[in-house]
Each structure stands twice: as C-alpha cells, then as structure tokens.
C-alpha atoms as a PDB file:
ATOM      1  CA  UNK A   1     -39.790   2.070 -38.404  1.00  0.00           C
ATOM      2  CA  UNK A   2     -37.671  -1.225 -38.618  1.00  0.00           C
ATOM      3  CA  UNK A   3     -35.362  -0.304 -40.924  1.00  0.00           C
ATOM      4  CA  UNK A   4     -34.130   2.903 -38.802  1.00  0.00           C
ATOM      5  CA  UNK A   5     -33.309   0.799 -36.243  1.00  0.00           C
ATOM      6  CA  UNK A   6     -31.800  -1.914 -38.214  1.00  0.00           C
ATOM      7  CA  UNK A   7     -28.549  -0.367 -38.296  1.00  0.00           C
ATOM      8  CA  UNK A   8     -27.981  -0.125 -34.735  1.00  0.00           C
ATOM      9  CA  UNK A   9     -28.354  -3.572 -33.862  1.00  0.00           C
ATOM     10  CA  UNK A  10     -25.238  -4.775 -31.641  1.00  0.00           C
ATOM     11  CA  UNK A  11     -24.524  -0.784 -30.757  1.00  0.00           C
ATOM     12  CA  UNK A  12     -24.548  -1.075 -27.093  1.00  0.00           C
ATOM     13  CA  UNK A  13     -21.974  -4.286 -27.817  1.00  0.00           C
ATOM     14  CA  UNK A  14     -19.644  -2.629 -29.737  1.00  0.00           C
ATOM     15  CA  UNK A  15     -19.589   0.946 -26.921  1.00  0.00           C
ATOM     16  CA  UNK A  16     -18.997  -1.864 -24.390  1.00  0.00           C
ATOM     17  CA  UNK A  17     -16.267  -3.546 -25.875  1.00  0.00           C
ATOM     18  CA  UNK A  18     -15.091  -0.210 -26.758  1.00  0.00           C
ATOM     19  CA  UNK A  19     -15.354   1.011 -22.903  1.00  0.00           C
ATOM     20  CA  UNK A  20     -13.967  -2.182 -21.524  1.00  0.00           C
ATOM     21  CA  UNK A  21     -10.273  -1.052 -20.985  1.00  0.00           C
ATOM     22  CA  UNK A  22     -10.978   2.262 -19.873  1.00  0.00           C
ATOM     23  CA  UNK A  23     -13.405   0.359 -16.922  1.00  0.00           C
ATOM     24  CA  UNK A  24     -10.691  -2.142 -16.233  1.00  0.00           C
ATOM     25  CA  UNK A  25      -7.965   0.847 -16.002  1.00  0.00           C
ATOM     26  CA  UNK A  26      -9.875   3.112 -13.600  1.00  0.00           C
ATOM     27  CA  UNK A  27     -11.223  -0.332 -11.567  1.00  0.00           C
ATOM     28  CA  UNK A  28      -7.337  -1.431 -11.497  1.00  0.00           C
ATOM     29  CA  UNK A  29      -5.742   2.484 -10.562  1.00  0.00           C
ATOM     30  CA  UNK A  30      -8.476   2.167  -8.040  1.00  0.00           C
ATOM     31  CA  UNK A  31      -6.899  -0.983  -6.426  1.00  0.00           C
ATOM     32  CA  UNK A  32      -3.655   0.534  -6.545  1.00  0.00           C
ATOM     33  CA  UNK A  33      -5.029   3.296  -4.614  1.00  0.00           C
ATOM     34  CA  UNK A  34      -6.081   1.405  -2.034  1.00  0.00           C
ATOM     35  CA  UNK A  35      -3.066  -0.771  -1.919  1.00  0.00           C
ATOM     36  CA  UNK A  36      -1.115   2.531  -1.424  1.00  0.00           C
ATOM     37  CA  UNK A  37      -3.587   3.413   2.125  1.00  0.00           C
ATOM     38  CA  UNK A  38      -2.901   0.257   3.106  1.00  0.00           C
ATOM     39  CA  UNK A  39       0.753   0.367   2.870  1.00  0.00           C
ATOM     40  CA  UNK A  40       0.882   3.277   4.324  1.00  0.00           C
ATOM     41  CA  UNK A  41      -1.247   2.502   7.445  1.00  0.00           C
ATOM     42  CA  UNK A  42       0.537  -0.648   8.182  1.00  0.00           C
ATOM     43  CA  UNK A  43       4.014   1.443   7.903  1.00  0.00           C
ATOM     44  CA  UNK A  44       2.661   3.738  10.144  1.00  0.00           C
ATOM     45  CA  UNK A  45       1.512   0.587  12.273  1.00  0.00           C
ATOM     46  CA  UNK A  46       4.689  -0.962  11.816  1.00  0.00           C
ATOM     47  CA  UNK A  47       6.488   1.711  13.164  1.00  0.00           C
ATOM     48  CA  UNK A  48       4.785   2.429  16.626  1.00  0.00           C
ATOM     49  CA  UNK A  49       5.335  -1.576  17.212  1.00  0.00           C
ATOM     50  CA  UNK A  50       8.652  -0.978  17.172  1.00  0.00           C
ATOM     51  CA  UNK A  51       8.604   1.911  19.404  1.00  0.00           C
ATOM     52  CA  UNK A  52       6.564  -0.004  22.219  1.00  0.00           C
ATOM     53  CA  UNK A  53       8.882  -2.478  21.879  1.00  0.00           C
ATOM     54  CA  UNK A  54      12.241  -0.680  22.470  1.00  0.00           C
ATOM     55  CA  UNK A  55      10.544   0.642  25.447  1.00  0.00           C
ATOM     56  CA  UNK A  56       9.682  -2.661  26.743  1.00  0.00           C
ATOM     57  CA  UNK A  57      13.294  -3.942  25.777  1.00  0.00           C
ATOM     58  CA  UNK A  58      12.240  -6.219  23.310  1.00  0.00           C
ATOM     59  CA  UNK A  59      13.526  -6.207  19.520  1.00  0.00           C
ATOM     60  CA  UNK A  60      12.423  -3.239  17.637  1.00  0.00           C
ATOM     61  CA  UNK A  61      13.402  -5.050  14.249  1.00  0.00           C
ATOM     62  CA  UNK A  62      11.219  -8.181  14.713  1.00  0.00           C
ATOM     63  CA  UNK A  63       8.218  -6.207  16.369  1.00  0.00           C
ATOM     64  CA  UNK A  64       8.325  -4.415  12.928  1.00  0.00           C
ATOM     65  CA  UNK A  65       8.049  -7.094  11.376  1.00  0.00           C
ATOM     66  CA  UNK A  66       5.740  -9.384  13.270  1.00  0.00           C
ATOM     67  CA  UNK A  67       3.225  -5.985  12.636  1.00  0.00           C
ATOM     68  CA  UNK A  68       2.693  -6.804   8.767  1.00  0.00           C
ATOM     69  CA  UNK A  69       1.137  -8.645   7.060  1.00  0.00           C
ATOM     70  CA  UNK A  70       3.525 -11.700   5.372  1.00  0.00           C
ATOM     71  CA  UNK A  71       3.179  -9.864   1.744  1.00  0.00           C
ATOM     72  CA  UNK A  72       5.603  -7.429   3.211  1.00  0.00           C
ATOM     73  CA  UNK A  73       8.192  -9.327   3.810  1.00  0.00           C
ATOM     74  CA  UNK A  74      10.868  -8.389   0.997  1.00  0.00           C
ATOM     75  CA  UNK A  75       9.155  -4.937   0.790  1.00  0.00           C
ATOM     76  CA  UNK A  76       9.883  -3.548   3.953  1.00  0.00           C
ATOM     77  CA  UNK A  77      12.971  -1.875   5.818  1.00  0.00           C
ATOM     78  CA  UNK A  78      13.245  -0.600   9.026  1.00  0.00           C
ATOM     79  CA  UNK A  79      15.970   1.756  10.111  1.00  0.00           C
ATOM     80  CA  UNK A  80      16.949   3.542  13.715  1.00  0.00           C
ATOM     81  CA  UNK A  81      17.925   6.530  14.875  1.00  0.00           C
ATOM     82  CA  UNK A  82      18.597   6.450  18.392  1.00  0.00           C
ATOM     83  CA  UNK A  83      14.687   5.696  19.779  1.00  0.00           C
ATOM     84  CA  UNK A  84      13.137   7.023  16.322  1.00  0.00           C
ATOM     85  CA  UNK A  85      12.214   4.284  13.999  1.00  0.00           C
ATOM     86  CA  UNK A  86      11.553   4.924  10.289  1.00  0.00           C
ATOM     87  CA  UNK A  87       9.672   1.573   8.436  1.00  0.00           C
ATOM     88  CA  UNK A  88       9.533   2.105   4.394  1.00  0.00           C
ATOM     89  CA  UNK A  89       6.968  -0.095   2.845  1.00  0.00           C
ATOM     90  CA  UNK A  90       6.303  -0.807  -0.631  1.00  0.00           C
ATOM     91  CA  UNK A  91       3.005  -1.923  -2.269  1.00  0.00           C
ATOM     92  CA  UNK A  92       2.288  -4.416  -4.575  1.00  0.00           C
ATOM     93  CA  UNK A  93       1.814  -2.637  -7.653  1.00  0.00           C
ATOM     94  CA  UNK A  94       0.026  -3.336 -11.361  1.00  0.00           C
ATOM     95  CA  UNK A  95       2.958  -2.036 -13.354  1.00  0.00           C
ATOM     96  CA  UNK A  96       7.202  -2.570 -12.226  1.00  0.00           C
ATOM     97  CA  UNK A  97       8.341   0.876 -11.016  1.00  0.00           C
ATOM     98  CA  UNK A  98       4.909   1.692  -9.743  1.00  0.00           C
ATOM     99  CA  UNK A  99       5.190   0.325  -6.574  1.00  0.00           C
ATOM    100  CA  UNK A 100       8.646   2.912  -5.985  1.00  0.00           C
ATOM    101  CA  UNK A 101       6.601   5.772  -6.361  1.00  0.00           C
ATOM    102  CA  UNK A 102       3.943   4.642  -4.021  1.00  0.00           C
ATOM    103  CA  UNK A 103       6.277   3.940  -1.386  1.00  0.00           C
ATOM    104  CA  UNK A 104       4.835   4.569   2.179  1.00  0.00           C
ATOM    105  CA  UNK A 105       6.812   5.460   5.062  1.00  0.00           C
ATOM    106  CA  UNK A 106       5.956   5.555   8.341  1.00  0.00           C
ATOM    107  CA  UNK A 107       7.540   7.145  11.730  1.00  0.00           C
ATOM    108  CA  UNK A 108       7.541   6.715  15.869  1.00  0.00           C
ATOM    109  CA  UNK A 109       9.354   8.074  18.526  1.00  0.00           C
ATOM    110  CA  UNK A 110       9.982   5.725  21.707  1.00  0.00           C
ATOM    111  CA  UNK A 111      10.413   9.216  23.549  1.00  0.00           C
ATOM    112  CA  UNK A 112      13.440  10.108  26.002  1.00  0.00           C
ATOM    113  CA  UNK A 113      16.157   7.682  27.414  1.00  0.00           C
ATOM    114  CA  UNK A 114      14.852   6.648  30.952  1.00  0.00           C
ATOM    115  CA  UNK A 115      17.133   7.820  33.752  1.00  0.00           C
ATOM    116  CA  UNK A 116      16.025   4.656  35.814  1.00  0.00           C
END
C-alpha cells in the first residue's frame, strides 16, 4: 500500500504552485473591481459637492476636490456646464491603460438660476 502512494508525494505542492497565479489574478481583478466602485462613488460624491457649493456661492472646483480622497488628485477633472457639473475619476489600476477603461464619471445638477 506504500508504494501506490509513493508517487504522489509533494502532489498537493506542485497543484498549488501550479494554481498560484490563477489565485493571485482573480484576488488582484477582484481589487480592481472594487477600486472601480470606489471611484465611481466618490465621482458621484464629488460631483453633488460641487453642486451644494455653487448654490451656496462657494467654489464648485475646490469643493470637488476637497470631496476625494488625496489619491485623486492628478486623476480627477471637473468640468461645468452652466449649474451641471461633470467630475471624471480614474482608478488606480494593476496594469497602464487599465485604469482608462475603468474611468468613472459622475454627475449633479445645482437646479435653476435663483430669481432672488
């Protein structure tokens, strides 16, 4: 009976070696996933901070910014239409390029022009 098993001595090694970049490739895609939600939440975020603040009079630009995190900074643009604010974020990403694809964007309205 020892000498079936003789030869598979070290098997489980060897399948986890074997398995070891496929686990670290779905554990990092999985990361990037959630790096993508997180952009995109904080875009979203980012955007409705500057809305408040162009109703309160304040500086839509820096609210936008003062809403993300400091990872952000060179990943981030904020553009204005009137009292619509767009906020493009990018994610860190795993691979170059990656991060362009994932792009998040995020949208608020400050509503109509007071008559006041």
């Amino acid at each position: 009976m020892n000498a079936m098993f003789r030869g598979e001595t070290g098997q489980a090694s060897v399948e986890l070696v074997a398995l070891a970049p496929l686990i670290v490739a779905v554990l990092l895609a999985a990361a990037q996933l959630l790096a993508a939600g997180a952009a995109r939440e904080l875009a979203d975020h980012s955007a409705e901070a500057a809305a408040v603040a162009l109703l309160q009079g304040a500086d839509p630009r820096q609210a936008a910014r003062e809403a993300v995190p400091g990872w952000a900074g060179g990943r981030f643009h904020v553009r204005l239409e009137a009292r619509r604010v767009h906020v493009r974020l990018r994610p860190r990403a795993f691979l170059p390029g990656l991060a362009r694809m994932l792009e998040a964007t995020g949208e608020a309205d400050a509503g109509p022009v007071s008559s006041r």
